[in-house]
Protein backbone atom coordinates (compact mmCIF):
# COMPACT_ATOMS: atom_id res chain seq x y z
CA UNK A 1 11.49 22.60 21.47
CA UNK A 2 7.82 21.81 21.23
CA UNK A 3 6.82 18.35 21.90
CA UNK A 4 4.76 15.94 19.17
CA UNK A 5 1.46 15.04 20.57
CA UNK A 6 1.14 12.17 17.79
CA UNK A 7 4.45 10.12 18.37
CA UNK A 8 3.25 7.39 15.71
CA UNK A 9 2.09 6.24 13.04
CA UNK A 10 -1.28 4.24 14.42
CA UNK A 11 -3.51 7.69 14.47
CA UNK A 12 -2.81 7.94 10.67
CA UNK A 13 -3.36 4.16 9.78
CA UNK A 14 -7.11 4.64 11.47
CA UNK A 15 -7.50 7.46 9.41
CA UNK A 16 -5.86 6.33 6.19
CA UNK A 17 -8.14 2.85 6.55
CA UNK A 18 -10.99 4.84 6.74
CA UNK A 19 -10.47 6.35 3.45
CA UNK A 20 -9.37 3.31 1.79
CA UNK A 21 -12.68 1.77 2.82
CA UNK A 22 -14.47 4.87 1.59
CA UNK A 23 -12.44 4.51 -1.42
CA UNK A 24 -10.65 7.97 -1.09
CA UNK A 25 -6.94 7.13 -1.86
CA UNK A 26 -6.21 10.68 -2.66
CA UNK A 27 -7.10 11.67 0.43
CA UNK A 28 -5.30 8.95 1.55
CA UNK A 29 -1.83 9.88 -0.11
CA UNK A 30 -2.83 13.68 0.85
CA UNK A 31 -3.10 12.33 4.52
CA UNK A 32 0.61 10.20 4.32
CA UNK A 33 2.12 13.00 3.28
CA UNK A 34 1.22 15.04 5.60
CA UNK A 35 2.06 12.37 8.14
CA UNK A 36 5.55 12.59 6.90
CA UNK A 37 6.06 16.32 7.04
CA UNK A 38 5.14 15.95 10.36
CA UNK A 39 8.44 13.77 10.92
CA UNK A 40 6.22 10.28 11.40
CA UNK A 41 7.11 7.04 9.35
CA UNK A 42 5.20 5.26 8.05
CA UNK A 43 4.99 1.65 9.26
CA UNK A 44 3.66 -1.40 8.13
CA UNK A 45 0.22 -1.20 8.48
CA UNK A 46 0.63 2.17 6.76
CA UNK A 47 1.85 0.33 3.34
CA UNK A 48 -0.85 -2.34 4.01
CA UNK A 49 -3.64 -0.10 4.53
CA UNK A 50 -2.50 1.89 1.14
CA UNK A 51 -1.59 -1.08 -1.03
CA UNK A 52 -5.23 -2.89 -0.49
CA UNK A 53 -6.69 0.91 -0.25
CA UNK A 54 -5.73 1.48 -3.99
CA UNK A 55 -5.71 -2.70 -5.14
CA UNK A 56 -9.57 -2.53 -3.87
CA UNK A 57 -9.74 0.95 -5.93
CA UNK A 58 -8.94 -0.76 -9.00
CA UNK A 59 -11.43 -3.29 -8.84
CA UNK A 60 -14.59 -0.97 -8.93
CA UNK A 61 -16.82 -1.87 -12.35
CA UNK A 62 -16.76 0.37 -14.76
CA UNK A 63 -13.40 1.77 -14.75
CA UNK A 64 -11.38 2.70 -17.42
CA UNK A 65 -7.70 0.60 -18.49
CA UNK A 66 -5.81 3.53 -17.86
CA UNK A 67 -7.28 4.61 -14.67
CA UNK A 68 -7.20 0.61 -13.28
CA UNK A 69 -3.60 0.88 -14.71
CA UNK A 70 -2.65 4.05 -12.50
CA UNK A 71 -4.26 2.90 -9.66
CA UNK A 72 -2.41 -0.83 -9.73
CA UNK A 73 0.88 1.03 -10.56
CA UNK A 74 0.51 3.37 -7.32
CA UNK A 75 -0.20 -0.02 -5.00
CA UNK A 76 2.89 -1.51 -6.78
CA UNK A 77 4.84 1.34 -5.90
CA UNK A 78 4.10 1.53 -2.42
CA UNK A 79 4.68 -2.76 -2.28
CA UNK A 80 8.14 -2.13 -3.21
CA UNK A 81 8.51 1.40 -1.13
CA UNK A 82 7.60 -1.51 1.87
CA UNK A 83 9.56 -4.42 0.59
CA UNK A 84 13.03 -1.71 0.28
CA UNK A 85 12.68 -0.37 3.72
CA UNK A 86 12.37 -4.18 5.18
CA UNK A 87 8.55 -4.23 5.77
CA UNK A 88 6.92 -7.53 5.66
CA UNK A 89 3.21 -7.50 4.28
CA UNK A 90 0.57 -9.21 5.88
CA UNK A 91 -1.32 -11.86 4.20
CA UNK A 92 -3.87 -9.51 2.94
CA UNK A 93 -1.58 -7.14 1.04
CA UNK A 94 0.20 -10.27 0.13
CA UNK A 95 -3.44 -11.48 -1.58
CA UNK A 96 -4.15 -8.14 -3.53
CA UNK A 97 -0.80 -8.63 -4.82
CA UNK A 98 -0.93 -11.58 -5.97
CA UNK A 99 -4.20 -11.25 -7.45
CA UNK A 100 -3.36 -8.55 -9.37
CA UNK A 101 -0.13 -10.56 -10.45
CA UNK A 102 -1.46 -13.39 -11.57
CA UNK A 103 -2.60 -12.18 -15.13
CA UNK A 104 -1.11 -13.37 -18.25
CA UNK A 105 2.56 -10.57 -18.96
CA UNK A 106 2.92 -10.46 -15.30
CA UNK A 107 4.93 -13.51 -14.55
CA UNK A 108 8.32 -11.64 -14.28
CA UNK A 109 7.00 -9.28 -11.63
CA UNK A 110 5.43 -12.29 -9.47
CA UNK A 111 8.66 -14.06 -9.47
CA UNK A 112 10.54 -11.28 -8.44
CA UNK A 113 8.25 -10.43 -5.85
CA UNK A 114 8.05 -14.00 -4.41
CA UNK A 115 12.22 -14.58 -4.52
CA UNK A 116 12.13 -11.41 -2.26
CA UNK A 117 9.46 -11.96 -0.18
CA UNK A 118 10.77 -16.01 0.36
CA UNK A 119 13.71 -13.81 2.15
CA UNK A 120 11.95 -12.51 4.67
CA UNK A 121 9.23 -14.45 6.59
CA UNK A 122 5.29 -13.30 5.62
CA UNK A 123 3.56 -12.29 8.95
């Protein structure tokens, strides 16, 4: 049996923040899932590194509803991919989040999000 040289997730998150900074998710999601065929998990700082990766992508000027929409929806996702497998978001992700809750139509989702999160204790 051949031995993993990468036994964790921290070589991806340095390479996953990179391209969230550089604003190049899809070669961010490209990059996780690759991660995972390669039998690593991600981790916290994965989820964190995505959620703000594609929050921060929706902010850029000029962008369409649609595409803001997608991009929001994708950094939901993942927030409640990490909140179902017991990962506790930092106070940064927790920030983007909340931000992009706190619009008028949205006040379901924030509660719902907050009674979870008031479960578990924000790092």
């Amino acid at each position: 049996m051949k031995e993993r040289l990468i036994q964790n997730a921290d070589p991806y998150d340095i390479l996953l923040s990179g391209h969230g900074n550089g604003k190049k998710m899809s070669e961010a999601k490209e990059l996780m899932r690759e991660m995972q065929v390669r039998g690593l998990s991600p981790n916290s700082s994965t989820y964190d590194i995505l959620i703000c990766g594609w929050y921060r992508l929706s902010k850029q000027p000029g962008l369409s509803k649609s595409l803001k929409r997608s991009y929001q929806a994708e950094a939901k996702r993942l927030f409640e991919e990490m909140n179902e497998k017991g990962f506790i978001p930092c106070e940064n992700t927790l920030a983007h989040v909340s931000f992009a809750l706190a619009k008028p139509g949205k006040k379901v989702d924030a509660q719902r999000i907050l009674n979870k999160l008031y479960k578990k204790e924000v790092k």
